[in-house]
C-alpha atoms as a PDB file:
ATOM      1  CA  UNK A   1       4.578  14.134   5.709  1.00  0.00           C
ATOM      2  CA  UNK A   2       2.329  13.978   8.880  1.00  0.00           C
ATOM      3  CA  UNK A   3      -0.707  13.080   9.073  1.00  0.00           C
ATOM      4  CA  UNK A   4      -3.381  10.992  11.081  1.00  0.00           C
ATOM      5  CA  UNK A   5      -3.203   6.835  10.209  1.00  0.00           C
ATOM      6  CA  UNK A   6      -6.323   5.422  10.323  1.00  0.00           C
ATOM      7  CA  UNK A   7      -6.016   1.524   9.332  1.00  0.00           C
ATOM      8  CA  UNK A   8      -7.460  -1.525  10.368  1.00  0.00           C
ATOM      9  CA  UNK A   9      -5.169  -5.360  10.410  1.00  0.00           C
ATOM     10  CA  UNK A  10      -6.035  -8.735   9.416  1.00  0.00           C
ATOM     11  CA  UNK A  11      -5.007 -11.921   9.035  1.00  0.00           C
ATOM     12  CA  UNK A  12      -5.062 -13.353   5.193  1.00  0.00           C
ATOM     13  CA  UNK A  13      -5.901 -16.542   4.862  1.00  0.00           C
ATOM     14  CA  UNK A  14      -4.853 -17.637   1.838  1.00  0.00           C
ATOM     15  CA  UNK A  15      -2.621 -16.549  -1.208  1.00  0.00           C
ATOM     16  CA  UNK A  16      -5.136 -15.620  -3.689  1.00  0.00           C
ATOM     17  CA  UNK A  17      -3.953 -12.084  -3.419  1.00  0.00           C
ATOM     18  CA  UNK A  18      -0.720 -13.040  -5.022  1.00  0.00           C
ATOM     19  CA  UNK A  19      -2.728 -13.505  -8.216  1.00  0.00           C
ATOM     20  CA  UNK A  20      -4.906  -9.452  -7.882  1.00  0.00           C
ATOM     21  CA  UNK A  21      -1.773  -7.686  -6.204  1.00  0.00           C
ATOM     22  CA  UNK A  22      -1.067  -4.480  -8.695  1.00  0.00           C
ATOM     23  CA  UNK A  23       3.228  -4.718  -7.590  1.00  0.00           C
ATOM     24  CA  UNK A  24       5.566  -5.854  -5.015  1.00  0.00           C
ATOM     25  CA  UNK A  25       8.101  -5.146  -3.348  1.00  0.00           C
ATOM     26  CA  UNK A  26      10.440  -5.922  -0.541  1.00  0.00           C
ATOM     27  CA  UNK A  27      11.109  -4.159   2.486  1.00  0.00           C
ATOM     28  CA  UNK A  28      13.461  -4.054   4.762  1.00  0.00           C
ATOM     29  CA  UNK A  29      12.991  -2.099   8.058  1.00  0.00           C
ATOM     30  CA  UNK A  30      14.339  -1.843  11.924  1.00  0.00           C
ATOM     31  CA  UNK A  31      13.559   0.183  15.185  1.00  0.00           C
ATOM     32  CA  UNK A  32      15.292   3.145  16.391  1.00  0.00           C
ATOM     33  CA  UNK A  33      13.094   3.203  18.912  1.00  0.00           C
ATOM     34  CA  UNK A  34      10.123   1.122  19.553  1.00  0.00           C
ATOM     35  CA  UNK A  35       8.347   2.805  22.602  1.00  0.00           C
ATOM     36  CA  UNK A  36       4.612   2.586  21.882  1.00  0.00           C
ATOM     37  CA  UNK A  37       4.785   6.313  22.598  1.00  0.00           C
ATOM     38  CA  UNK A  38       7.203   7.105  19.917  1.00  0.00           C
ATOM     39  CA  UNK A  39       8.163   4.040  17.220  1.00  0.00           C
ATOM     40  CA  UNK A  40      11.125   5.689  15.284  1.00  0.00           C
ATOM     41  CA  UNK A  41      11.273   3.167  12.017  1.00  0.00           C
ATOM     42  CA  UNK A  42      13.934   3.089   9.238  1.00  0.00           C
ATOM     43  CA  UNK A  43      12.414   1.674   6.131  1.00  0.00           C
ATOM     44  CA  UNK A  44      14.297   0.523   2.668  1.00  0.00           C
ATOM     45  CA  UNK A  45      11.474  -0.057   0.078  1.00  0.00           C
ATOM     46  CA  UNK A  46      12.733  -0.976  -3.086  1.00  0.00           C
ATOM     47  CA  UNK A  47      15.492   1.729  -3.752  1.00  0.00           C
ATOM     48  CA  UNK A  48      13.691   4.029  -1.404  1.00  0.00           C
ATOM     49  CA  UNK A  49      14.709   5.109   1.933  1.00  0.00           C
ATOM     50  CA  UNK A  50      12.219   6.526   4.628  1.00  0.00           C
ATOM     51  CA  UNK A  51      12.454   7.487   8.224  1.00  0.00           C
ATOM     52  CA  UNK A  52       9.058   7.309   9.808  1.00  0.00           C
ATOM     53  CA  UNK A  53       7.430   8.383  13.691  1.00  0.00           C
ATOM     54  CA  UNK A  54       4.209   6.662  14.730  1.00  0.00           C
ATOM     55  CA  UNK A  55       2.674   7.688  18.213  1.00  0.00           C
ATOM     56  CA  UNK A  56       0.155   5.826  20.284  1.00  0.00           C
ATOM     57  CA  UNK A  57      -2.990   4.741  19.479  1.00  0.00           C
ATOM     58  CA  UNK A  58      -6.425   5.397  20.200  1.00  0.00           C
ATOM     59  CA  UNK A  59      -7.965   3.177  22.267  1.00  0.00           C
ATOM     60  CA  UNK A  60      -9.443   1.051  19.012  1.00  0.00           C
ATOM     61  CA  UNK A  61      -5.835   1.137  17.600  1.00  0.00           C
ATOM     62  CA  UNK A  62      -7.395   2.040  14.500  1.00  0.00           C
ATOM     63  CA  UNK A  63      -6.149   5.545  14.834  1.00  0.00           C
ATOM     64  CA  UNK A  64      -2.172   7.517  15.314  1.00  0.00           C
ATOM     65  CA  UNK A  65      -0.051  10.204  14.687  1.00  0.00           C
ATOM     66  CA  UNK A  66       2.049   8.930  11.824  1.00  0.00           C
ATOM     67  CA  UNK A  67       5.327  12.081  10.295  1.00  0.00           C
ATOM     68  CA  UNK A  68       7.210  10.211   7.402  1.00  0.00           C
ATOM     69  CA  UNK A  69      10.326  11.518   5.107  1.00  0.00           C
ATOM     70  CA  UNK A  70      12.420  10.063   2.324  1.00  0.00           C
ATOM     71  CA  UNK A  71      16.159   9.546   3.342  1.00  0.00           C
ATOM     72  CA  UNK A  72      18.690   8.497   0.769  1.00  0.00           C
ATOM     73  CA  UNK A  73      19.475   4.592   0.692  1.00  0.00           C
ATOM     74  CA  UNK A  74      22.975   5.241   2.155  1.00  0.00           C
ATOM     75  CA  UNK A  75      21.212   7.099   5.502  1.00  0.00           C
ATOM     76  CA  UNK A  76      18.872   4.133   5.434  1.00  0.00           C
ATOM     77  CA  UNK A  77      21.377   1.703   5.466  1.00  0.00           C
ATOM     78  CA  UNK A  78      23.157   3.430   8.245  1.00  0.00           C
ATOM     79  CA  UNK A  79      20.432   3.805  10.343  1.00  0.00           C
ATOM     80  CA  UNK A  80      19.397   0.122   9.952  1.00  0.00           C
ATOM     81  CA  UNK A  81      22.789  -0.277  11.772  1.00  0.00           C
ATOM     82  CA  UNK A  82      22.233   1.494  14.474  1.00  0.00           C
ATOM     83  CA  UNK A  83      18.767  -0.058  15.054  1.00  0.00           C
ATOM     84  CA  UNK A  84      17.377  -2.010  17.995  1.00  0.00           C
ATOM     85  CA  UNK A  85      17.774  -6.430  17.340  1.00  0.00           C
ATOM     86  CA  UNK A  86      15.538  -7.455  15.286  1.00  0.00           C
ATOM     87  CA  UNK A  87      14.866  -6.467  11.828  1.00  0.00           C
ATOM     88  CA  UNK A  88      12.163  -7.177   9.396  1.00  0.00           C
ATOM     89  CA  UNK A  89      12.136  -8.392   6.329  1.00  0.00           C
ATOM     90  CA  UNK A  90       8.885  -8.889   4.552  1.00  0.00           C
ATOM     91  CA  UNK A  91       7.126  -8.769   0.827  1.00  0.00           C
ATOM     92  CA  UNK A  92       4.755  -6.136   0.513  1.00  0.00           C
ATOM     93  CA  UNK A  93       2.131  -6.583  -2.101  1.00  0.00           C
ATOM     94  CA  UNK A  94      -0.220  -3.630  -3.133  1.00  0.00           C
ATOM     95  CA  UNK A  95      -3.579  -5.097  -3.905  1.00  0.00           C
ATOM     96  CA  UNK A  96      -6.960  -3.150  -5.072  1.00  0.00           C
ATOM     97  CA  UNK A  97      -9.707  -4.330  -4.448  1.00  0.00           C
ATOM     98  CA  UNK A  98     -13.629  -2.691  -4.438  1.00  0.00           C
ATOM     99  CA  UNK A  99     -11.811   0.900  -4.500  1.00  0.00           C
ATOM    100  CA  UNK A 100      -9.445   0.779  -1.608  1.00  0.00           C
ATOM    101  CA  UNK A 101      -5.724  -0.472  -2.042  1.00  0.00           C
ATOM    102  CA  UNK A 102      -4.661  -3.936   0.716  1.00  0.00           C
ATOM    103  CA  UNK A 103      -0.719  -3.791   1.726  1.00  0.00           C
ATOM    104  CA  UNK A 104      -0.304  -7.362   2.602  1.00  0.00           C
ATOM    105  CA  UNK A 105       2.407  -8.345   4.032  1.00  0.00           C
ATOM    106  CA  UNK A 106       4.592 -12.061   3.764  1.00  0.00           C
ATOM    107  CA  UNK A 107       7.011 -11.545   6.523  1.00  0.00           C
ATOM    108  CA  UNK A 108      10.233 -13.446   6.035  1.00  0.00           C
ATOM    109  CA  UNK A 109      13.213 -14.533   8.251  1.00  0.00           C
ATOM    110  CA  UNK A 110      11.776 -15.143  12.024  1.00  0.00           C
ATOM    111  CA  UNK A 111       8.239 -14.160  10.827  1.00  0.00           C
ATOM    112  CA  UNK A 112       8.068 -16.520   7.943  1.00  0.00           C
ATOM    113  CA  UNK A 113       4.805 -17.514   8.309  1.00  0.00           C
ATOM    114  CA  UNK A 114       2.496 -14.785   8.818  1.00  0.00           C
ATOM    115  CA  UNK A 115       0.737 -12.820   6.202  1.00  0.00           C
ATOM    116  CA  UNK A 116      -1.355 -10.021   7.485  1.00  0.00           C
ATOM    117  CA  UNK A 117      -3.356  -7.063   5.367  1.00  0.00           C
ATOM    118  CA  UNK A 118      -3.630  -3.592   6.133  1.00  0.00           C
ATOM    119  CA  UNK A 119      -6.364  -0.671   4.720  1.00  0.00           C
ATOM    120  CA  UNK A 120      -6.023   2.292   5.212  1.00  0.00           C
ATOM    121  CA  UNK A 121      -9.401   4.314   5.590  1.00  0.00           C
ATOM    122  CA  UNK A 122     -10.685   8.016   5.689  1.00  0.00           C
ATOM    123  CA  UNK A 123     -12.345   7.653   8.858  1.00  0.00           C
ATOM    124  CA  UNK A 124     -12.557   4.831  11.356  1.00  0.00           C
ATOM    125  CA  UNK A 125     -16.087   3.481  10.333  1.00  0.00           C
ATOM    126  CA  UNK A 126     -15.773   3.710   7.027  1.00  0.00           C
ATOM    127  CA  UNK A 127     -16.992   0.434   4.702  1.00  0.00           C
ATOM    128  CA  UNK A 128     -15.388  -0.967   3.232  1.00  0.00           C
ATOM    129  CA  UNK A 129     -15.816  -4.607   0.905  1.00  0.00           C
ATOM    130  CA  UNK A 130     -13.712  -7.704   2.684  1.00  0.00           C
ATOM    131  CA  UNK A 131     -12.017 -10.053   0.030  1.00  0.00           C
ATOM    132  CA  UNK A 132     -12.043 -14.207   0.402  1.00  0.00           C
ATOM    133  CA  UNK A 133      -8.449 -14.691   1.149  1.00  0.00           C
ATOM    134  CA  UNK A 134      -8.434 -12.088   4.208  1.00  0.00           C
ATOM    135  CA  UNK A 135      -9.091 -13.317   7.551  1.00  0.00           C
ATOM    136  CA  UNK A 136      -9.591 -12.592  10.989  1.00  0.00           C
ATOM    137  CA  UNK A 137      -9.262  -8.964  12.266  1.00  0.00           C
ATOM    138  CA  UNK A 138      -6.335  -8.019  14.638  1.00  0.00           C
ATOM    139  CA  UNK A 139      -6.435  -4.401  14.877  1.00  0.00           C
ATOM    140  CA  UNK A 140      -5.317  -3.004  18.001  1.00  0.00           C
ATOM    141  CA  UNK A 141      -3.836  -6.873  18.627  1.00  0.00           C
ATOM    142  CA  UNK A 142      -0.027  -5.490  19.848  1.00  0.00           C
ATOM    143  CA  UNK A 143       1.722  -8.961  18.994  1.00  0.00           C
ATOM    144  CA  UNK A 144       0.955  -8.153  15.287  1.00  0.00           C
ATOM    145  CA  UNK A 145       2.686  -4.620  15.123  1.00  0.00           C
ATOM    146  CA  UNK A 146       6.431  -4.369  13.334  1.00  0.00           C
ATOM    147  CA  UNK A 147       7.789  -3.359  16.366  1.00  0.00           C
ATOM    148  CA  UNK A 148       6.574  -5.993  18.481  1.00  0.00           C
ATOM    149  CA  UNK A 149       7.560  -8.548  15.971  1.00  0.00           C
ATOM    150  CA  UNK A 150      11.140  -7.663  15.519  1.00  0.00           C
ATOM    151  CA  UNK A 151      11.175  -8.236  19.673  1.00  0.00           C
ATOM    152  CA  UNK A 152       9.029 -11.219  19.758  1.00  0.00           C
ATOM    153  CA  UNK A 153       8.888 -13.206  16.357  1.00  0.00           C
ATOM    154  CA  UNK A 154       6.239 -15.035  15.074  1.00  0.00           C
ATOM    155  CA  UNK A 155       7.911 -18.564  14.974  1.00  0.00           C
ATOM    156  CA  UNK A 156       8.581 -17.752  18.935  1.00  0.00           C
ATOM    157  CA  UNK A 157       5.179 -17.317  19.682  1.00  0.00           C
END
């Protein structure tokens, strides 16, 4: 599926979430590529496969090009081989709150550590009602993107 991302990052601050997240799940994922031109990602969600392409972003970072599919676990699995070092491992929780859905994030492994939220939103000023446990905002901030953390790890930093 293709379609315009328009999403804005933060830091969480604490784990209240844990307690309003809807599921969970974890997520494994790695780079084929991780040129800020073209990010190629392999994805295992659950039982799910997906193979996903992200272009750049606008100058806000708010806004990209973002073509998703579902692979099979098996292709998934044998395109995580094939990816670039570093792969991700993190706990995705899917939390509602005041009508929009928060992916947060509890990274695992080298990233253990860092928790950050996403929403995604129709249109890049669109309001949207900030929870207590979510912090400061670090859209557009290139150290927090997957692909930059399976390079440069938060524990390195």
């Amino acid at each position: 599926m293709e379609h315009l991302e328009i999403e804005r990052k933060f830091l969480v601050k604490s784990i209240a979430f844990k307690d309003m997240a809807a599921s969970k799940s974890r997520i494994v994922q790695g780079f084929l590529n991780t040129d800020p031109e073209r990010t190629v990602r392999v994805r295992i969600k659950g039982d799910e496969g997906y193979l996903t392409v992200k272009g750049m972003g606008n100058d806000s970072g708010t806004t990209r090009f973002e073509w998703e599919t579902r692979i099979s676990i098996s292709e998934a699995t044998n395109l995580i081989d094939l990816c670039e070092p570093g792969i991700l491992e993190k706990i995705r929780y899917d939390v509602p709150f005041a009508g929009h859905i928060f992916e947060v994030d509890e990274f695992l492994g080298e990233n253990k550590g860092l928790i950050v939220a996403e929403i995604e939103l129709q249109h890049e000023d669109a309001p949207f009602e900030k929870p207590d446990w979510l912090g400061n905002e670090v859209t557009g901030e290139a150290k927090y993107y997957n692909a930059q953390l399976s390079k440069v790890p938060f524990l390195n930093w």
